[in-house]
PDB file of N, CA and C in Angstrom:
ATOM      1  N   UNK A   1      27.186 -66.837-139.552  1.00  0.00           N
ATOM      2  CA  UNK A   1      26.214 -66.366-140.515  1.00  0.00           C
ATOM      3  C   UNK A   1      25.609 -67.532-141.300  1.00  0.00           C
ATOM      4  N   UNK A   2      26.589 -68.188-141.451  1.00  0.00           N
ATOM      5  CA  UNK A   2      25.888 -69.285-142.070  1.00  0.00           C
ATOM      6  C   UNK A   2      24.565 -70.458-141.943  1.00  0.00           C
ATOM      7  N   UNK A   3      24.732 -70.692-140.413  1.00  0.00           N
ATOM      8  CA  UNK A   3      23.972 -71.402-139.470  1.00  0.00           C
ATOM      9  C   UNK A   3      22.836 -70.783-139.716  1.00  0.00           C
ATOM     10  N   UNK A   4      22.813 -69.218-139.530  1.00  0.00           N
ATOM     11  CA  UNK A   4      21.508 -68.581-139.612  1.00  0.00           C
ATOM     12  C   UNK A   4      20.831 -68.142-140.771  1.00  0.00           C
ATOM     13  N   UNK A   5      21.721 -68.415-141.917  1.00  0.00           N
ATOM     14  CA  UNK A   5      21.114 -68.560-143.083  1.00  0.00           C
ATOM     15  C   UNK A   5      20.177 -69.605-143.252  1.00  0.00           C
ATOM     16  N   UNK A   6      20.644 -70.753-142.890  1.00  0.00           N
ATOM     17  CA  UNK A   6      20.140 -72.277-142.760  1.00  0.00           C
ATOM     18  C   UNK A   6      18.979 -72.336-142.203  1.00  0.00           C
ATOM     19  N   UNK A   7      18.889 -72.049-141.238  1.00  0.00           N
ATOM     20  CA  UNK A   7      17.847 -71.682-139.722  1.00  0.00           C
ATOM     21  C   UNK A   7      16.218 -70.758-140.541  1.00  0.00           C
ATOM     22  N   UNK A   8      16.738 -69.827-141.372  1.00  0.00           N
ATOM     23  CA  UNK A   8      15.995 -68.650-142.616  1.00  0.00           C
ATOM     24  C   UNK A   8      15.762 -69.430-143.681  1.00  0.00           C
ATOM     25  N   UNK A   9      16.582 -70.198-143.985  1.00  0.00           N
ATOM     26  CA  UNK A   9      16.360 -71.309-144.622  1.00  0.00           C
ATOM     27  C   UNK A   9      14.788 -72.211-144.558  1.00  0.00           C
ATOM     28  N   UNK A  10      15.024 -72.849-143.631  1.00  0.00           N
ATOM     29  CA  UNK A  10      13.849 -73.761-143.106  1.00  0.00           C
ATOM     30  C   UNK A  10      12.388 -72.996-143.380  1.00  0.00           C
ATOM     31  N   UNK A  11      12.632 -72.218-142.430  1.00  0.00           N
ATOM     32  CA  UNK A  11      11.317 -71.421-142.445  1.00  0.00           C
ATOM     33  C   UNK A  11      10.593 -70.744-144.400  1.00  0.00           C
ATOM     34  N   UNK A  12      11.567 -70.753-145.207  1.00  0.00           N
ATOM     35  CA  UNK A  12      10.846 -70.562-146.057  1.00  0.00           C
ATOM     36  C   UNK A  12      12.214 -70.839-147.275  1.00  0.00           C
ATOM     37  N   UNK A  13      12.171 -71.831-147.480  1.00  0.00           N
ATOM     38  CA  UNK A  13      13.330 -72.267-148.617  1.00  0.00           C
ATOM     39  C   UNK A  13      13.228 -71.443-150.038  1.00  0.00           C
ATOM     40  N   UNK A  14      12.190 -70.595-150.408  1.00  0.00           N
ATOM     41  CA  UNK A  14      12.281 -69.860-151.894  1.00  0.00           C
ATOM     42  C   UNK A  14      13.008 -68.790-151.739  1.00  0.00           C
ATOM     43  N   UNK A  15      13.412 -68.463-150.633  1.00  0.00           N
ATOM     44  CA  UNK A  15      13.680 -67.057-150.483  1.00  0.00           C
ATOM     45  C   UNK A  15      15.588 -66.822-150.807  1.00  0.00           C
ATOM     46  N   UNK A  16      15.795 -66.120-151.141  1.00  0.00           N
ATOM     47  CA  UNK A  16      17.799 -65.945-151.280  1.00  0.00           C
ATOM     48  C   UNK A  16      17.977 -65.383-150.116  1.00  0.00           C
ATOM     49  N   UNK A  17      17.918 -65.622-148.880  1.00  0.00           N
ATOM     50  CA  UNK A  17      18.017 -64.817-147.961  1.00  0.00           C
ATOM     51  C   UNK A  17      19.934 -64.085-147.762  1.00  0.00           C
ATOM     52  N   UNK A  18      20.716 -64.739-148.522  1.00  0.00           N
ATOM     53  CA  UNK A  18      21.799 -64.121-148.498  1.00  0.00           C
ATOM     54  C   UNK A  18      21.896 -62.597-149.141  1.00  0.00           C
ATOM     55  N   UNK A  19      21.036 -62.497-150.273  1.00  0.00           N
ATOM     56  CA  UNK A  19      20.756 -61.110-150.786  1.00  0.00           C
ATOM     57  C   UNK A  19      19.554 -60.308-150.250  1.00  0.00           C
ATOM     58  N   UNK A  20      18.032 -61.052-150.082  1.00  0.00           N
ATOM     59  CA  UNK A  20      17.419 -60.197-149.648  1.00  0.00           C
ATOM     60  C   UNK A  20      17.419 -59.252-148.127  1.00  0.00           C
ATOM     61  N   UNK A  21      16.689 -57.929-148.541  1.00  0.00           N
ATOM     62  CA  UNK A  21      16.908 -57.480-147.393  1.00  0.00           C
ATOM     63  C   UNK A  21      15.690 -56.374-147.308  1.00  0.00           C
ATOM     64  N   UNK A  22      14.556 -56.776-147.018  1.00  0.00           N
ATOM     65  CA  UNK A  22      13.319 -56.394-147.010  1.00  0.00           C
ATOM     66  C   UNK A  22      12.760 -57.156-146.175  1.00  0.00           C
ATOM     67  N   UNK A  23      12.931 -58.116-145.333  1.00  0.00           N
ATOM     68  CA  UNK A  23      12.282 -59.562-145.435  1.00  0.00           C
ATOM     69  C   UNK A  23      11.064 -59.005-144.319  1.00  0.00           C
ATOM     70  N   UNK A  24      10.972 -58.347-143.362  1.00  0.00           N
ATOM     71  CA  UNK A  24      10.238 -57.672-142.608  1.00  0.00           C
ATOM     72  C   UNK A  24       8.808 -56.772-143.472  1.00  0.00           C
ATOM     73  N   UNK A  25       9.444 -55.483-144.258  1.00  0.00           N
ATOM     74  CA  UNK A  25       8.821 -54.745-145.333  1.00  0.00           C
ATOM     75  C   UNK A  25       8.384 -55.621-146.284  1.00  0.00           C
ATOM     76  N   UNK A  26       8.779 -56.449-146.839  1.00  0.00           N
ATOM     77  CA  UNK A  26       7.972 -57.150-147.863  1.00  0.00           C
ATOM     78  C   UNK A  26       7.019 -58.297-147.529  1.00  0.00           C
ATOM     79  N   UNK A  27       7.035 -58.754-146.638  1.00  0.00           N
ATOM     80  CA  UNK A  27       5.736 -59.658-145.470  1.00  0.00           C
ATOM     81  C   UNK A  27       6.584 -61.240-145.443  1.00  0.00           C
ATOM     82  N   UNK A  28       7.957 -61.296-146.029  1.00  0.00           N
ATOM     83  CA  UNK A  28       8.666 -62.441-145.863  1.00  0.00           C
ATOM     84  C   UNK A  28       8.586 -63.237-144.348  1.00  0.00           C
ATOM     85  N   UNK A  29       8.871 -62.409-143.830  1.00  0.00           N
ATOM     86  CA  UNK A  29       8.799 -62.997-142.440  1.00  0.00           C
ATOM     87  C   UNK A  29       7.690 -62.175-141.713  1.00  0.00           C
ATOM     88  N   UNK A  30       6.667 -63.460-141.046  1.00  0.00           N
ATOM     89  CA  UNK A  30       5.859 -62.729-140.411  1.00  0.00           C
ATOM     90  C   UNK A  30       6.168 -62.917-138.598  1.00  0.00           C
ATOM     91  N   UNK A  31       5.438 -62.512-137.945  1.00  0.00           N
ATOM     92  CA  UNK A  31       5.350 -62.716-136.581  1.00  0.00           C
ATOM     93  C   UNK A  31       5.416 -64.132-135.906  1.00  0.00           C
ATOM     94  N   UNK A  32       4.888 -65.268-136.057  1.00  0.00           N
ATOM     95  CA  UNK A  32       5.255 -66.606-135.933  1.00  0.00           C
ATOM     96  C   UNK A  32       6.911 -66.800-136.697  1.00  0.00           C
ATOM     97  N   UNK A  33       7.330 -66.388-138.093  1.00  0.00           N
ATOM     98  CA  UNK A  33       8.610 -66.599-137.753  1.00  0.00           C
ATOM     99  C   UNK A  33       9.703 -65.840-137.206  1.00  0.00           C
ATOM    100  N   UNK A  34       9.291 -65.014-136.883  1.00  0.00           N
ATOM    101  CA  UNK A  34      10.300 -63.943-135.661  1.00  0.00           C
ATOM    102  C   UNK A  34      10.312 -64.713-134.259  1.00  0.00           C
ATOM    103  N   UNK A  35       9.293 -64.986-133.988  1.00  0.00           N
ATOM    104  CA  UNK A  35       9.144 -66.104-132.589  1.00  0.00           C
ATOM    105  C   UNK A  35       9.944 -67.175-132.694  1.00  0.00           C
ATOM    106  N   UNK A  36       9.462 -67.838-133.896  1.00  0.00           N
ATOM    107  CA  UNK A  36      10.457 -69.021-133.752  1.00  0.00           C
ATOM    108  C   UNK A  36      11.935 -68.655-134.169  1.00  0.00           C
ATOM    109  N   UNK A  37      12.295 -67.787-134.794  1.00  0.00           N
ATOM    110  CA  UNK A  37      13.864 -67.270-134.882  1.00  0.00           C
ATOM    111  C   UNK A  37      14.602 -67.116-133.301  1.00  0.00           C
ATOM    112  N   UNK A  38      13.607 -65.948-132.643  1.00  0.00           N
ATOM    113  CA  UNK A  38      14.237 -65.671-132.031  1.00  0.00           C
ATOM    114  C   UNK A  38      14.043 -67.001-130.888  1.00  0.00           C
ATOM    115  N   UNK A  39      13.300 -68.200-130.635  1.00  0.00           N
ATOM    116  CA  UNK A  39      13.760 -68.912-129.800  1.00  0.00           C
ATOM    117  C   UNK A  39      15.103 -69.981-130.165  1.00  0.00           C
ATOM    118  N   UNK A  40      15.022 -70.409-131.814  1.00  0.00           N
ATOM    119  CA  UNK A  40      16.206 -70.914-132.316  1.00  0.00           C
ATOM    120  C   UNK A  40      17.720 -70.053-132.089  1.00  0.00           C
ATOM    121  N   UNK A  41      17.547 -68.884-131.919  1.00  0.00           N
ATOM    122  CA  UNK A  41      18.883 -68.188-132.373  1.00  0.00           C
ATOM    123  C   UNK A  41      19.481 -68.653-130.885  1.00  0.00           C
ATOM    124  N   UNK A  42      18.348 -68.339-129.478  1.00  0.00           N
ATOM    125  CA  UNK A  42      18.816 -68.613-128.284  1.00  0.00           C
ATOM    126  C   UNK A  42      19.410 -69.624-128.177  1.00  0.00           C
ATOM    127  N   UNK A  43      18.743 -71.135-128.649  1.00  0.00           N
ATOM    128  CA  UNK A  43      19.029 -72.323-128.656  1.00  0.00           C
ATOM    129  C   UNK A  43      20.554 -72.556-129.393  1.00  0.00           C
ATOM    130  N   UNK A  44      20.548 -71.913-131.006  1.00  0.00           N
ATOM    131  CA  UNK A  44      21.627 -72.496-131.164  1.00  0.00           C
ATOM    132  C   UNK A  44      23.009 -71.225-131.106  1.00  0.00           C
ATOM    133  N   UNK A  45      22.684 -69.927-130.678  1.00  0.00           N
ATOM    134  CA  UNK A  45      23.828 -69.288-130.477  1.00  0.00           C
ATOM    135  C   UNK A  45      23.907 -69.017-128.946  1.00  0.00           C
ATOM    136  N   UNK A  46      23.035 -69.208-127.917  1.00  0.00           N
ATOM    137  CA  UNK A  46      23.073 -68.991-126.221  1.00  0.00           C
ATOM    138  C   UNK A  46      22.970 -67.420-126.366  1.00  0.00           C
ATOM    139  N   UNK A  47      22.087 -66.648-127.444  1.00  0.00           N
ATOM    140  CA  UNK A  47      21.645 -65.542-127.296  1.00  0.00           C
ATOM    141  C   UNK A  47      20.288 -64.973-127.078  1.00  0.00           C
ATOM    142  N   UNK A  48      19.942 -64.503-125.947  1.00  0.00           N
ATOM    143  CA  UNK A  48      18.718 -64.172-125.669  1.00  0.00           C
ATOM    144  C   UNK A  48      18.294 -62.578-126.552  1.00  0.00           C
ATOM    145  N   UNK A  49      17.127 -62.346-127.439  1.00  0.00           N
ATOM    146  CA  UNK A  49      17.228 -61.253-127.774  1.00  0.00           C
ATOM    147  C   UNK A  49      15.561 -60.962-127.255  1.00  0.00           C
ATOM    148  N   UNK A  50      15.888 -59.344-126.765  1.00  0.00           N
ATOM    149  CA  UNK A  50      14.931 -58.646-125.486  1.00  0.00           C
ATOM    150  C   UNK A  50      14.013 -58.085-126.578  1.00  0.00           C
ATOM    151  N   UNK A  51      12.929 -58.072-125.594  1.00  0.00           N
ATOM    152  CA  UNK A  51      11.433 -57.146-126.636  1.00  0.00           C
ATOM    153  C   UNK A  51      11.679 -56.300-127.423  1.00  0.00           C
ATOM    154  N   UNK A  52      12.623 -55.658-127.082  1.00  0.00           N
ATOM    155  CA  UNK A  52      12.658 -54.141-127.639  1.00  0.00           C
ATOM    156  C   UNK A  52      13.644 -54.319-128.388  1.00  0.00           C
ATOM    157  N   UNK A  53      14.718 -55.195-128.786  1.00  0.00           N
ATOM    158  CA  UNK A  53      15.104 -55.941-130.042  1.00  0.00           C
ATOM    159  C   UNK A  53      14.409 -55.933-130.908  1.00  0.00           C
ATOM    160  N   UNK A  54      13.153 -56.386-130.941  1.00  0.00           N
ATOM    161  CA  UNK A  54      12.105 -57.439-131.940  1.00  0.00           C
ATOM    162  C   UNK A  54      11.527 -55.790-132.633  1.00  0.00           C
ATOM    163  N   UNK A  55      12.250 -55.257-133.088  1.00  0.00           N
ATOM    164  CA  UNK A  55      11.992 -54.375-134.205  1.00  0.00           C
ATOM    165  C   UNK A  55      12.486 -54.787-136.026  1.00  0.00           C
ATOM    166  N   UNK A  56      11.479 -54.470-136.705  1.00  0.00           N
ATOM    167  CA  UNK A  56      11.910 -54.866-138.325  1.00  0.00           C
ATOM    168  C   UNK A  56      13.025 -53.894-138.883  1.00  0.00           C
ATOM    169  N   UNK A  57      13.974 -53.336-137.961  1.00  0.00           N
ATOM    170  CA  UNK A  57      15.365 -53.039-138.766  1.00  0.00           C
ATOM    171  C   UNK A  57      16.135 -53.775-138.185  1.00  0.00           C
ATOM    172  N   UNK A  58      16.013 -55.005-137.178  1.00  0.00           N
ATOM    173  CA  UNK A  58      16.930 -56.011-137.028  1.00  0.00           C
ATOM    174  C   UNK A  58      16.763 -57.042-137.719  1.00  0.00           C
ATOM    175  N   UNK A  59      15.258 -57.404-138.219  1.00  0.00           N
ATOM    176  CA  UNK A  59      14.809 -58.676-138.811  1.00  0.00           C
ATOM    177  C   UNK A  59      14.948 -58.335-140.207  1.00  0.00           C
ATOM    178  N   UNK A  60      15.178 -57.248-140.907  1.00  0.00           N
ATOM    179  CA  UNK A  60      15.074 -57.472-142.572  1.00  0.00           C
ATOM    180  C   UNK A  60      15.890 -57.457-143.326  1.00  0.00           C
ATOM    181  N   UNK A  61      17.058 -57.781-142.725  1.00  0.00           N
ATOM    182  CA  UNK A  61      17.805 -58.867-143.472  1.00  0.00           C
ATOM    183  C   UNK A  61      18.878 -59.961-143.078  1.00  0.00           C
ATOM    184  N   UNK A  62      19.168 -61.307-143.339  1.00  0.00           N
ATOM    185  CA  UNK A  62      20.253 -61.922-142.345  1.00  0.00           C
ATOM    186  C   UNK A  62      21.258 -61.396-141.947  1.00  0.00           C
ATOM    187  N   UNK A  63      21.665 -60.301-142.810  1.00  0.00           N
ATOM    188  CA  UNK A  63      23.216 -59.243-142.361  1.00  0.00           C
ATOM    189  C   UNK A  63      22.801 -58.524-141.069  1.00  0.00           C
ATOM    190  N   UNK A  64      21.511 -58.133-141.240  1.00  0.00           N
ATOM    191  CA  UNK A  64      20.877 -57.245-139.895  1.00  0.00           C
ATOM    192  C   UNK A  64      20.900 -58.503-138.667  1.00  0.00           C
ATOM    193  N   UNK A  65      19.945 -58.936-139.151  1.00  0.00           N
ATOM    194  CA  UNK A  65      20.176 -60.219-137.817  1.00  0.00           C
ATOM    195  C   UNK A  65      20.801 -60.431-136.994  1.00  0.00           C
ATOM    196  N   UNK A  66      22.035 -61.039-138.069  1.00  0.00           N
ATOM    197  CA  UNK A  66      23.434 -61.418-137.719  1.00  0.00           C
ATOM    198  C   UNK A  66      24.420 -60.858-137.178  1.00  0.00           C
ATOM    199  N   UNK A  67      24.211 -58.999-137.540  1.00  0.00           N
ATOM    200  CA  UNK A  67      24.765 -57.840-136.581  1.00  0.00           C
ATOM    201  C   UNK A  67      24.280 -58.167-134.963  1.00  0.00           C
ATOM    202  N   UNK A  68      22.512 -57.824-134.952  1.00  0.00           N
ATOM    203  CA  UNK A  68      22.128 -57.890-133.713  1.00  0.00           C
ATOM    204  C   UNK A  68      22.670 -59.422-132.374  1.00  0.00           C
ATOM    205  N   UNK A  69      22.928 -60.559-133.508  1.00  0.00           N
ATOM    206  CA  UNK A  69      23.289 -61.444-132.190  1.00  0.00           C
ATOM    207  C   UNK A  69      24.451 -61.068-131.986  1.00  0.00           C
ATOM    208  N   UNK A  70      25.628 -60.772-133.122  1.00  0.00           N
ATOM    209  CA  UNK A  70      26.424 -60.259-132.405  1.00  0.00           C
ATOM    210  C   UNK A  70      27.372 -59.305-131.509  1.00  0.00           C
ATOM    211  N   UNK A  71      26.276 -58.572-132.262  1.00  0.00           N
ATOM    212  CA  UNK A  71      25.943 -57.218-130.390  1.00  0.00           C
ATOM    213  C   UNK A  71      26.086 -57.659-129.517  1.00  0.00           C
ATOM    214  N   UNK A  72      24.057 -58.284-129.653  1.00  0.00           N
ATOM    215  CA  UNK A  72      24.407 -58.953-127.769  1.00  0.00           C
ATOM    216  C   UNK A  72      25.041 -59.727-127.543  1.00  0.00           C
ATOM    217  N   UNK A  73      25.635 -60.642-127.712  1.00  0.00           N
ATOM    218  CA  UNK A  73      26.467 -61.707-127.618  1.00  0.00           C
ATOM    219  C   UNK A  73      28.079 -60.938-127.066  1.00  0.00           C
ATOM    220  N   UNK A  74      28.265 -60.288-127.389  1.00  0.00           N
ATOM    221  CA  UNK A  74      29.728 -59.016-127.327  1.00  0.00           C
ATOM    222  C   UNK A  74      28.943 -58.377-125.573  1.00  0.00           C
ATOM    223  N   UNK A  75      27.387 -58.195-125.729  1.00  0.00           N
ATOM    224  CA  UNK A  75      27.756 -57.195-124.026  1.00  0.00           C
ATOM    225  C   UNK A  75      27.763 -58.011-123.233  1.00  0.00           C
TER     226      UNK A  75
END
């Protein structure tokens, strides 16, 4: 979790991403950084996440996120 705090980090350092959890609904993260998430997450966790993943109740918040890699990562 941490790594991917860091990673949420980069992309926009004002944000508390450990508490927020809107980040989708409130326009925090837009479409360029879902792209680049989801090619970092591959890179640094060896998790590929599929189209039909890329819905905003996985992206809005790092707890959500952080569930979904480790879903797939588990099948």
């Amino acid at each position: 979790m941490e790594k991917l705090i860091e990673m949420l980090t980069e992309l926009h350092p004002d944000v508390d991403f450990a508490t927020a959890e809107d980040l989708i609904d409130d326009g925090v993260l837009d479409s360029l950084d879902i792209v680049s998430l989801v090619s970092q997450i591959d890179s640094e966790f060896g998790v590929t996440i599929p189209a039909e993943e890329i819905i905003p109740e996985n992206f809005n918040s790092a707890e959500a996120l952080f569930a979904l890699i480790t879903r797939l990562d588990e099948e």
